[in-house]
C-alpha atoms as a PDB file:
ATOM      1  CA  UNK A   1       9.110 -18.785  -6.160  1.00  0.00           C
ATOM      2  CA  UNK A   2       8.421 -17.547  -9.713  1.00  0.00           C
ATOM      3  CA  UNK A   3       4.635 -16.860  -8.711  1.00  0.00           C
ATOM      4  CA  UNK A   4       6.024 -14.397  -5.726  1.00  0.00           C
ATOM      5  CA  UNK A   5       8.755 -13.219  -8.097  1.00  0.00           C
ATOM      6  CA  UNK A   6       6.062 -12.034 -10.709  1.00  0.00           C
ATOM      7  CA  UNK A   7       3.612 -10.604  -7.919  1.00  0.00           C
ATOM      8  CA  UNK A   8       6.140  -8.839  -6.754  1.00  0.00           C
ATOM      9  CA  UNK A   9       6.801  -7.281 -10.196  1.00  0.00           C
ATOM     10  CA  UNK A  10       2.891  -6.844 -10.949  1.00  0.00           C
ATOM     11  CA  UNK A  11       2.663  -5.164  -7.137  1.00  0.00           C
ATOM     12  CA  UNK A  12       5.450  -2.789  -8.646  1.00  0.00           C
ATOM     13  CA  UNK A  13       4.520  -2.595 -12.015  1.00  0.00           C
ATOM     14  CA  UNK A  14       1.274  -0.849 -10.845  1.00  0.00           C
ATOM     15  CA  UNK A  15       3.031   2.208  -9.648  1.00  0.00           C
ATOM     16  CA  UNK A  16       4.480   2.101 -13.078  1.00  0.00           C
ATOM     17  CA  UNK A  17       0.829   1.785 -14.820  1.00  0.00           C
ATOM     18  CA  UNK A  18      -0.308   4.453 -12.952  1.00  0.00           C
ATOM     19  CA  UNK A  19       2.380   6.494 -13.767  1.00  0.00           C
ATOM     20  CA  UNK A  20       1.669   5.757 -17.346  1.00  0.00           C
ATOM     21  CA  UNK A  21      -1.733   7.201 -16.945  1.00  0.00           C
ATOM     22  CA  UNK A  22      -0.375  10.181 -15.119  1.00  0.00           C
ATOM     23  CA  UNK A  23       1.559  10.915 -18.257  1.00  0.00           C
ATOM     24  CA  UNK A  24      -1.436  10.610 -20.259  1.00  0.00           C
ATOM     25  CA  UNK A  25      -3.856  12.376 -18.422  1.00  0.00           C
ATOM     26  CA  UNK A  26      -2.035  14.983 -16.850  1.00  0.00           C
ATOM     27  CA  UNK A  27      -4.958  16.917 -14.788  1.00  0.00           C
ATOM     28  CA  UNK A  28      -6.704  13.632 -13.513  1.00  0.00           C
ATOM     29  CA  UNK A  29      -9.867  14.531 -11.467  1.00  0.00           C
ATOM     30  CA  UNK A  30      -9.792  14.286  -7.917  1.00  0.00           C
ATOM     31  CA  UNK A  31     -13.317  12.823  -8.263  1.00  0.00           C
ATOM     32  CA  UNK A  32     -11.744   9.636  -9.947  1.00  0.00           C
ATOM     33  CA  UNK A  33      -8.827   9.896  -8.313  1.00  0.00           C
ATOM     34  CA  UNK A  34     -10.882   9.631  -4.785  1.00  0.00           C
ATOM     35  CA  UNK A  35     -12.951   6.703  -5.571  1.00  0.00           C
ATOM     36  CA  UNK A  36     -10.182   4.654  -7.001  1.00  0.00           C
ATOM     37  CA  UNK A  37      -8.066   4.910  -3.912  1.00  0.00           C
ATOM     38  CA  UNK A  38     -11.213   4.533  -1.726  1.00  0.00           C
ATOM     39  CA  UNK A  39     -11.951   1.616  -3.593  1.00  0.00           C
ATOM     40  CA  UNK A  40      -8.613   0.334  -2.977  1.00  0.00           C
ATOM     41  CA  UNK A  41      -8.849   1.117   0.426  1.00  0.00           C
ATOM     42  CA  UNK A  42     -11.544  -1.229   1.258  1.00  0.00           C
ATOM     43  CA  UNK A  43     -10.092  -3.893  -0.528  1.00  0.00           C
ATOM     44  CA  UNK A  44      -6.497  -3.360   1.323  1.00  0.00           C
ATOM     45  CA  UNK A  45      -9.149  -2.904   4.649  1.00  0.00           C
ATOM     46  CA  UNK A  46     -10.090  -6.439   4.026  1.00  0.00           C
ATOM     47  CA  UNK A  47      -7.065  -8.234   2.882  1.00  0.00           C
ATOM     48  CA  UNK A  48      -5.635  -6.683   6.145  1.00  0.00           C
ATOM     49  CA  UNK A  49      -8.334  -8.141   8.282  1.00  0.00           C
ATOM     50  CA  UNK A  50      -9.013 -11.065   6.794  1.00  0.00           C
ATOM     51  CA  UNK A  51      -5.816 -12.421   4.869  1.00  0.00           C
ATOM     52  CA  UNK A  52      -3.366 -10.881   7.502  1.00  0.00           C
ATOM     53  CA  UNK A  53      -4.647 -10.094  11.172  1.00  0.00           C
ATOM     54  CA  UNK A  54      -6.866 -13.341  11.618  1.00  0.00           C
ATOM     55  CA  UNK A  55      -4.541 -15.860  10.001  1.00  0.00           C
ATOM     56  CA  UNK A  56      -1.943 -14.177  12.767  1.00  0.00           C
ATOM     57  CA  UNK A  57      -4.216 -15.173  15.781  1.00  0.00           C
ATOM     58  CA  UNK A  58      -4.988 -18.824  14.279  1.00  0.00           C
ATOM     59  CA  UNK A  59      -1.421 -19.844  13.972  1.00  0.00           C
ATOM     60  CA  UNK A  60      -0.471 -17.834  17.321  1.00  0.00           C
ATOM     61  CA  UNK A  61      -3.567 -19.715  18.693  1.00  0.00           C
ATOM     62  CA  UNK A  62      -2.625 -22.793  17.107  1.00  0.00           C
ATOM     63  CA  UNK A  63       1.185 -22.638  19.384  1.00  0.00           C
ATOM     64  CA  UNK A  64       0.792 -20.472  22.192  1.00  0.00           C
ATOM     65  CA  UNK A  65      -3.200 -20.444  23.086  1.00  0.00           C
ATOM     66  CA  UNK A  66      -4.853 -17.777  24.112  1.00  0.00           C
ATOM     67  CA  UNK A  67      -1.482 -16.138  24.712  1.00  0.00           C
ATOM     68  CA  UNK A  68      -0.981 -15.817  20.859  1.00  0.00           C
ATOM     69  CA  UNK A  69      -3.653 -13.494  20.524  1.00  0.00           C
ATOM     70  CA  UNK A  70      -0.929 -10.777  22.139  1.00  0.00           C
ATOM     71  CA  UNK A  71       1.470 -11.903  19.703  1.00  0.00           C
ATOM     72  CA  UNK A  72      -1.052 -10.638  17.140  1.00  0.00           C
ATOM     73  CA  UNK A  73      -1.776  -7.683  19.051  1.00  0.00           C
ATOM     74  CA  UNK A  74       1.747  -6.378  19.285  1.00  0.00           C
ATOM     75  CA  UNK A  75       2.527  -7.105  15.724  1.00  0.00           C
ATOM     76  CA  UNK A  76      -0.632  -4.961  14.195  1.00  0.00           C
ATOM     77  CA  UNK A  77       0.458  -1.830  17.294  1.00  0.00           C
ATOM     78  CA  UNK A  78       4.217  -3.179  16.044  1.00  0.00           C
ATOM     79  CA  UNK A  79       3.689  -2.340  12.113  1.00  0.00           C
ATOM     80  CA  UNK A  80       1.425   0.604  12.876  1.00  0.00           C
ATOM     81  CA  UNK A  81       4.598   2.221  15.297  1.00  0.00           C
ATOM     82  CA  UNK A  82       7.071   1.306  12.073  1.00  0.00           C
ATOM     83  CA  UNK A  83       5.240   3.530   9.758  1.00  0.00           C
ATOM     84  CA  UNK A  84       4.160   6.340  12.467  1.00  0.00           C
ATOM     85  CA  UNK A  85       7.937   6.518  12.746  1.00  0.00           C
ATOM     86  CA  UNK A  86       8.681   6.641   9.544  1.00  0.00           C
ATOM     87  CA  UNK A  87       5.985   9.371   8.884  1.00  0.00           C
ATOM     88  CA  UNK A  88       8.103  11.720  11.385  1.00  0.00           C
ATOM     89  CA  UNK A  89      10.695  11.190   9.416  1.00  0.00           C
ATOM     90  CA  UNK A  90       8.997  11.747   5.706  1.00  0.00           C
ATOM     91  CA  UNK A  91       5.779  12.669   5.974  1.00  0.00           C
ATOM     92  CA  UNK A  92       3.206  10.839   2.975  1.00  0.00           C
ATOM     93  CA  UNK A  93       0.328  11.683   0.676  1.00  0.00           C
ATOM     94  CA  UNK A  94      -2.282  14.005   2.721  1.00  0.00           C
ATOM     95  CA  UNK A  95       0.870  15.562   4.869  1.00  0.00           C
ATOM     96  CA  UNK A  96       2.514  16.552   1.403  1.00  0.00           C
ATOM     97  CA  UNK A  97      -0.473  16.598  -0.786  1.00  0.00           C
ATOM     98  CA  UNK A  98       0.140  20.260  -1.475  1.00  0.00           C
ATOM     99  CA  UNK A  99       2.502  20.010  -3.557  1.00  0.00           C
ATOM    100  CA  UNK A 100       0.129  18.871  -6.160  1.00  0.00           C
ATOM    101  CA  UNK A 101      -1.395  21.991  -5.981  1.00  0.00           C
ATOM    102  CA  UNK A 102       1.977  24.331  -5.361  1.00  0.00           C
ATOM    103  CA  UNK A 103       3.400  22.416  -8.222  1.00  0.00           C
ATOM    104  CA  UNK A 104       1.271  24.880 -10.245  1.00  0.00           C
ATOM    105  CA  UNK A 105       3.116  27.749  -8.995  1.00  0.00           C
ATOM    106  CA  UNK A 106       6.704  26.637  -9.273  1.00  0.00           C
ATOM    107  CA  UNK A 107       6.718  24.773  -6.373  1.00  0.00           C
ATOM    108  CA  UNK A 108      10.197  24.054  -4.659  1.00  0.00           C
ATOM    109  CA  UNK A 109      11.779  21.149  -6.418  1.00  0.00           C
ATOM    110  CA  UNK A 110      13.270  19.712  -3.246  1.00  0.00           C
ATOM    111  CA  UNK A 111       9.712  19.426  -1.748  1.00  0.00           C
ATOM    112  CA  UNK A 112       8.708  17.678  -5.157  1.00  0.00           C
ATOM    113  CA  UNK A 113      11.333  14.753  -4.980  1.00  0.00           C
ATOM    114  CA  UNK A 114      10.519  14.594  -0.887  1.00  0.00           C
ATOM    115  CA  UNK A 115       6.818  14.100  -1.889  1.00  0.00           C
ATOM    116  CA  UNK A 116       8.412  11.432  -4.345  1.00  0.00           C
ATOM    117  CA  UNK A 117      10.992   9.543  -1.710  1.00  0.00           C
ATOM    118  CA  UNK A 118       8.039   9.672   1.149  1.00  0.00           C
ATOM    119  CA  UNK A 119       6.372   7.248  -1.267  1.00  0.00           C
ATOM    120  CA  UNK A 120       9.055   4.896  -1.938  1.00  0.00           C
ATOM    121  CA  UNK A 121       9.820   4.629   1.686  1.00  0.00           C
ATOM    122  CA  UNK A 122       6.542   3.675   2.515  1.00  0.00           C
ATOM    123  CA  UNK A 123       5.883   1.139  -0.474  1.00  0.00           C
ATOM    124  CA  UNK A 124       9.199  -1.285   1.380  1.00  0.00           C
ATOM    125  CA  UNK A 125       6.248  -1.954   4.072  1.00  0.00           C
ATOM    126  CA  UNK A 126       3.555  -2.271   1.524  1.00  0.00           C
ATOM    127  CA  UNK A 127       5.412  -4.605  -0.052  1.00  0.00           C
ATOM    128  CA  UNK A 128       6.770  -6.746   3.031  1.00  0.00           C
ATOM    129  CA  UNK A 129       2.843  -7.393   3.537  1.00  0.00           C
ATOM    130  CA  UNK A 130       2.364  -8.927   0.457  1.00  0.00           C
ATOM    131  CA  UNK A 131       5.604 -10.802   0.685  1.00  0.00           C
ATOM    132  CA  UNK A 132       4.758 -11.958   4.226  1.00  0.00           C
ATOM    133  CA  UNK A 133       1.044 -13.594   2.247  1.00  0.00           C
ATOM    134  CA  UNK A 134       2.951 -15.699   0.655  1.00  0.00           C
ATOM    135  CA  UNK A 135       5.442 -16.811   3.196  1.00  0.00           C
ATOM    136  CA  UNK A 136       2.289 -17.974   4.929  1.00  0.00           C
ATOM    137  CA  UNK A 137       1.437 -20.546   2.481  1.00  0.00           C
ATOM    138  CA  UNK A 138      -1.994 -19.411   1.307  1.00  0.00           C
ATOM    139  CA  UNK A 139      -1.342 -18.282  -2.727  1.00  0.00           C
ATOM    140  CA  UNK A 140      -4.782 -17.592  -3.167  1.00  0.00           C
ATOM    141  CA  UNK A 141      -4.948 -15.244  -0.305  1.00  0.00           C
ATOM    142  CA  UNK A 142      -1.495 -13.290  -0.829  1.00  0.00           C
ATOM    143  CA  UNK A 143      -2.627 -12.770  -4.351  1.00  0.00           C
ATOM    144  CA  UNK A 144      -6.032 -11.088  -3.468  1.00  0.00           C
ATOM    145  CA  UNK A 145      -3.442  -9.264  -0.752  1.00  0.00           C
ATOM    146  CA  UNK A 146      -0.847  -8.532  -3.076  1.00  0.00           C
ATOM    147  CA  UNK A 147      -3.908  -7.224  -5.674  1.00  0.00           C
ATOM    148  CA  UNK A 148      -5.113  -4.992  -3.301  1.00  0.00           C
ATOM    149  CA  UNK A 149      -1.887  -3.082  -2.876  1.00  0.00           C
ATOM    150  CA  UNK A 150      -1.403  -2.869  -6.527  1.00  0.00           C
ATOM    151  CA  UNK A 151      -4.631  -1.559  -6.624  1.00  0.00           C
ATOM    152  CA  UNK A 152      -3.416   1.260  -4.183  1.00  0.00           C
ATOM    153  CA  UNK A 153      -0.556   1.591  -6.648  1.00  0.00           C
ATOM    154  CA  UNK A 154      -2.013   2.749  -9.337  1.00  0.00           C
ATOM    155  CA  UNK A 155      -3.776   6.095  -7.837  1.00  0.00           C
ATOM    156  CA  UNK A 156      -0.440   6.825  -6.057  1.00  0.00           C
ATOM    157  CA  UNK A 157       1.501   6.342  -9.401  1.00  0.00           C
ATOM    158  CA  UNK A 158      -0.941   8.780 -11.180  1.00  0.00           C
ATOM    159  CA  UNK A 159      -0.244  11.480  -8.651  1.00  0.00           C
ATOM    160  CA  UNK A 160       3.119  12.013  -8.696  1.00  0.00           C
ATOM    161  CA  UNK A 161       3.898  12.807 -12.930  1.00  0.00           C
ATOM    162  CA  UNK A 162       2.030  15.996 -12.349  1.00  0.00           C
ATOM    163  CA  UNK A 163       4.556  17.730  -9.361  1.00  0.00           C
ATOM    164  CA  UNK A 164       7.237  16.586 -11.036  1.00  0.00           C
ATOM    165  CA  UNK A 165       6.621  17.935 -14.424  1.00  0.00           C
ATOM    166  CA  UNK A 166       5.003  21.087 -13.344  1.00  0.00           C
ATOM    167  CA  UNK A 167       8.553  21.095 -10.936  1.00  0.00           C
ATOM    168  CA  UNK A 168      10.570  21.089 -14.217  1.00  0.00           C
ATOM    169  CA  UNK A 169      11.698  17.206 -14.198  1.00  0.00           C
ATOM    170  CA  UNK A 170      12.106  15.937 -17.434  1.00  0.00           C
ATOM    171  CA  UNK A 171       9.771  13.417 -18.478  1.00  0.00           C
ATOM    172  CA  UNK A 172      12.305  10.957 -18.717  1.00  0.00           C
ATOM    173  CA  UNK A 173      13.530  11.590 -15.406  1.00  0.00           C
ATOM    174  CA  UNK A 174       9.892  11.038 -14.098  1.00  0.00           C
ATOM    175  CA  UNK A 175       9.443   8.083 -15.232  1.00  0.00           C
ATOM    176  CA  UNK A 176      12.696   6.509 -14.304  1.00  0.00           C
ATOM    177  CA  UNK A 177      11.914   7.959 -10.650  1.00  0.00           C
ATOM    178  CA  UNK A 178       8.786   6.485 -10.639  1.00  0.00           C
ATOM    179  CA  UNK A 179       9.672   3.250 -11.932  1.00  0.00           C
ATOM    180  CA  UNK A 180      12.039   3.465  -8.429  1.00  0.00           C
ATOM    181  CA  UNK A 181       9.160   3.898  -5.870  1.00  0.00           C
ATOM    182  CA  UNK A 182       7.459   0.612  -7.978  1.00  0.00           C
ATOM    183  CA  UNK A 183      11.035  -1.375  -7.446  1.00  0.00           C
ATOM    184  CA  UNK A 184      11.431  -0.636  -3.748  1.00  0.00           C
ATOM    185  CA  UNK A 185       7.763  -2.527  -3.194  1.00  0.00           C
ATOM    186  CA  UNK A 186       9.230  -5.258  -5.053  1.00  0.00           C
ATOM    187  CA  UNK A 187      12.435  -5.673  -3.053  1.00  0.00           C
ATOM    188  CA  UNK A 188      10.036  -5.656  -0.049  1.00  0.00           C
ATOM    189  CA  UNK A 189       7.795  -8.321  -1.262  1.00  0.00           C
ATOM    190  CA  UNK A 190      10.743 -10.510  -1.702  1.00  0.00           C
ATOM    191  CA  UNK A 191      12.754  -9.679   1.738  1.00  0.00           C
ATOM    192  CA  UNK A 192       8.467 -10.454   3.106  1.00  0.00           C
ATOM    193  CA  UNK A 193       8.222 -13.903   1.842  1.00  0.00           C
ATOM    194  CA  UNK A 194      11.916 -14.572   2.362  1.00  0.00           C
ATOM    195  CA  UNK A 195      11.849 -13.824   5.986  1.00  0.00           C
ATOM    196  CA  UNK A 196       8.767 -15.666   6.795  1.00  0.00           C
ATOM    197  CA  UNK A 197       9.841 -18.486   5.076  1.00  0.00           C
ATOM    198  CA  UNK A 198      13.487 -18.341   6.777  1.00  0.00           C
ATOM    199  CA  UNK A 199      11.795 -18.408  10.129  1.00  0.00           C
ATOM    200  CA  UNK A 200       8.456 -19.775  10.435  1.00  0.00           C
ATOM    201  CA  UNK A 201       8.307 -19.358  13.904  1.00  0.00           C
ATOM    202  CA  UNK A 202       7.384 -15.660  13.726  1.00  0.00           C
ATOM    203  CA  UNK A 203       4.954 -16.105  11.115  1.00  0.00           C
ATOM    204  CA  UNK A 204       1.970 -14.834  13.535  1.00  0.00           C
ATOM    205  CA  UNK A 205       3.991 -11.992  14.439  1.00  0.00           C
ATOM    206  CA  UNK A 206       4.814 -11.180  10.821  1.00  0.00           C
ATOM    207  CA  UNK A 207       1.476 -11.326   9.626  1.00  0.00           C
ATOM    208  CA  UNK A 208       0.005  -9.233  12.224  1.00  0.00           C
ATOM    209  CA  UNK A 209       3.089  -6.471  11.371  1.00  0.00           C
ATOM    210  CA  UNK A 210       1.917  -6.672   7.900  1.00  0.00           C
ATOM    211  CA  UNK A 211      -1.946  -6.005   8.786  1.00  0.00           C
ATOM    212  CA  UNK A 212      -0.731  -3.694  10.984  1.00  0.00           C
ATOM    213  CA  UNK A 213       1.042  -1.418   8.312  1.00  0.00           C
ATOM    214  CA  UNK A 214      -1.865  -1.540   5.997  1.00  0.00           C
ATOM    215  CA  UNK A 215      -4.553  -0.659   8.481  1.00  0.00           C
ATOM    216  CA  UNK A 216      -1.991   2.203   9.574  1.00  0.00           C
ATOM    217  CA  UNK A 217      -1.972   3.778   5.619  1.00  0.00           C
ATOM    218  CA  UNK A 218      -5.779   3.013   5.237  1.00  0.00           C
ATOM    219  CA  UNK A 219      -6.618   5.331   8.398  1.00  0.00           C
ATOM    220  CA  UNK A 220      -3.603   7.508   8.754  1.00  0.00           C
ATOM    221  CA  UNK A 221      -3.544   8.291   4.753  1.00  0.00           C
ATOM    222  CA  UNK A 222      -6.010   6.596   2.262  1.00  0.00           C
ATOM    223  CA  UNK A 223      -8.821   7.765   3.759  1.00  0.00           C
ATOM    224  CA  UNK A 224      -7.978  11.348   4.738  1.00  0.00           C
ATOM    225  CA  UNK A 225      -7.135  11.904   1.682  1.00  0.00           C
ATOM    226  CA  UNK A 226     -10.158  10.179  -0.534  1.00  0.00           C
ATOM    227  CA  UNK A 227     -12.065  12.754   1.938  1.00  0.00           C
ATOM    228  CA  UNK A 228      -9.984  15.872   1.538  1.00  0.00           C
ATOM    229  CA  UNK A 229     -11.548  17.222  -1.850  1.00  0.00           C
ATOM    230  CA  UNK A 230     -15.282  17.188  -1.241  1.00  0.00           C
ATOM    231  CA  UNK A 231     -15.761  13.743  -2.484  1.00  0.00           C
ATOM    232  CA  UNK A 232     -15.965  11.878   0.480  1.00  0.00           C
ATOM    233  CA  UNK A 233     -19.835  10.487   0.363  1.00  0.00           C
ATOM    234  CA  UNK A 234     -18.669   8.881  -2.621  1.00  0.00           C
ATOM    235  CA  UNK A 235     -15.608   7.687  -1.411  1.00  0.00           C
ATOM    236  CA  UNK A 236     -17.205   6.003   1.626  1.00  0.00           C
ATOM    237  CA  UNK A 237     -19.655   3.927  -0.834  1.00  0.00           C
ATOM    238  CA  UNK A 238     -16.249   3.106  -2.959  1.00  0.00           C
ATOM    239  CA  UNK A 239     -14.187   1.754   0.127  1.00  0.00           C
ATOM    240  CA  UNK A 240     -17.591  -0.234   1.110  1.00  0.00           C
ATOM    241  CA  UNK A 241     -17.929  -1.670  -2.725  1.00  0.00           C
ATOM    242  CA  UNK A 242     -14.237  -2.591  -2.267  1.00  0.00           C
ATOM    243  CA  UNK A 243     -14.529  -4.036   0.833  1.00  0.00           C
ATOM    244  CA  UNK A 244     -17.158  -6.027  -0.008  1.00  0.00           C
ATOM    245  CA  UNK A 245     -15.566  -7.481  -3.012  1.00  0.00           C
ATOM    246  CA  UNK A 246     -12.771  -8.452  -0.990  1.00  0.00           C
ATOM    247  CA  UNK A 247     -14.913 -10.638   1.369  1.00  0.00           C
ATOM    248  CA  UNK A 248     -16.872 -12.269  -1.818  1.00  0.00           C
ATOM    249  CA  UNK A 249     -13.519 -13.180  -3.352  1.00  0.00           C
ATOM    250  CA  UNK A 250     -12.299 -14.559  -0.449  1.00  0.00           C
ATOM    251  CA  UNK A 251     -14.885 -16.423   1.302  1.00  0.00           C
ATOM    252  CA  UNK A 252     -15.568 -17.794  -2.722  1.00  0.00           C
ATOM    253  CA  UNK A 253     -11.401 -18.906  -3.006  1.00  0.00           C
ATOM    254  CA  UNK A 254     -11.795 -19.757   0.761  1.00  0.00           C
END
């Protein structure tokens, strides 16, 4: 329990970090920005595929045959629906990335803190998936998961000091709002392993949701937006490098 308790605060904590370096370099490049998130990408593609989606069909294999294979199925369509919905309802990163760029020209301050709550709303998922790794018994593999969301973190930290300075929020405020979007991924890291290990039965089902989710923000927003600047050759080698570190690390702590 204390491991998941401090993942969960690391998988926060990297919103935090990156919000750190947002303060510090206020104009960060989209150049570095795009290859850090690309490169998070692949590693979330991975952990998603390997950590999440497969260990769903082995146990749903493992109880219910070849009939557990749907179980994984509907979970990944099941987590994908969960965060389409929730994108009708706040749109996230690419939809709102303008305001980075408004934010220069005294951009509406209610757009600003939307931009700001679309986040937090869609770390609680983030977080259930790396909660949900560790429900599933495999530390090794929910802390490569969990690593490759905080990894995600930091790029999505950096990019939210700028609106909300340039927006007139004082600095203070800033930080304390985006110490928030870090604490709602650790409340969902904890409800993730929690649930899982309340009911093992829909484990499969659970870790499929989870994969779901992440392969949902990796197509739907990470890459569109590692793409959106001109940078996207390089991005595409970055999300490669990260996926292939993934796979090392795992088939090595496999």
């Amino acid at each position: 329990m204390e491991l998941v308790l401090l993942t969960a605060l690391g998988v926060g904590g990297a919103t935090v970090i990156g919000a750190v370096i947002g303060f510090v370099f206020k104009k960060i490049s989209h150049t570095f920005s795009d290859i850090v998130l690309a490169f998070a990408a692949g590693v979330m593609l991975a952990a998603a595929v390997l950590g999440l989606i497969l260990p769903s069909a082995e146990y749903g294999m493992e109880d219910m045959g070849a009939w557990g294979l749907l179980v994984t199925v509907a979970g990944i369509f099941a987590g994908a629906l969960c965060l389409n919905l929730i994108d009708k309802l706040v749109p996230h990163l690419h939809k709102l990335a303008g305001v980075e760029d408004e934010s220069h020209k005294n951009a509406n301050l209610s757009r600003v803190l939307l931009f700001v709550t679309a986040i937090a709303i869609h770390n609680l998922p983030e977080g259930i998936a790396a909660g949900v790794g560790f429900g599933a018994g495999d530390t090794s593999q929910a802390l490569i998961i969990a690593g490759g969301i905080a990894l995600q973190n930091i790029p999505e930290g950096m990019v939210i000091i700028g609106p909300m300075l340039a927006a007139g929020v004082k600095p203070g405020r800033t930080f304390a709002l985006a110490m928030m979007t870090g604490l709602v991924e650790v409340v969902g890291t904890l409800l993730g392993y929690f649930a899982v290990s309340i009911a093992s039965a829909i484990l499969p089902f659970a870790l499929a949701f989870a994969g779901g989710t992440m392969l949902y923000v990796i197509s739907d927003e990470m890459i569109p937006e590692t793409h959106a600047h001109g940078h996207q050759r390089g991005a595409t080698y970055a999300l490669l490098v990260g996926f292939c570190v993934m796979l090392i690390t795992d088939m090595l702590l496999g």
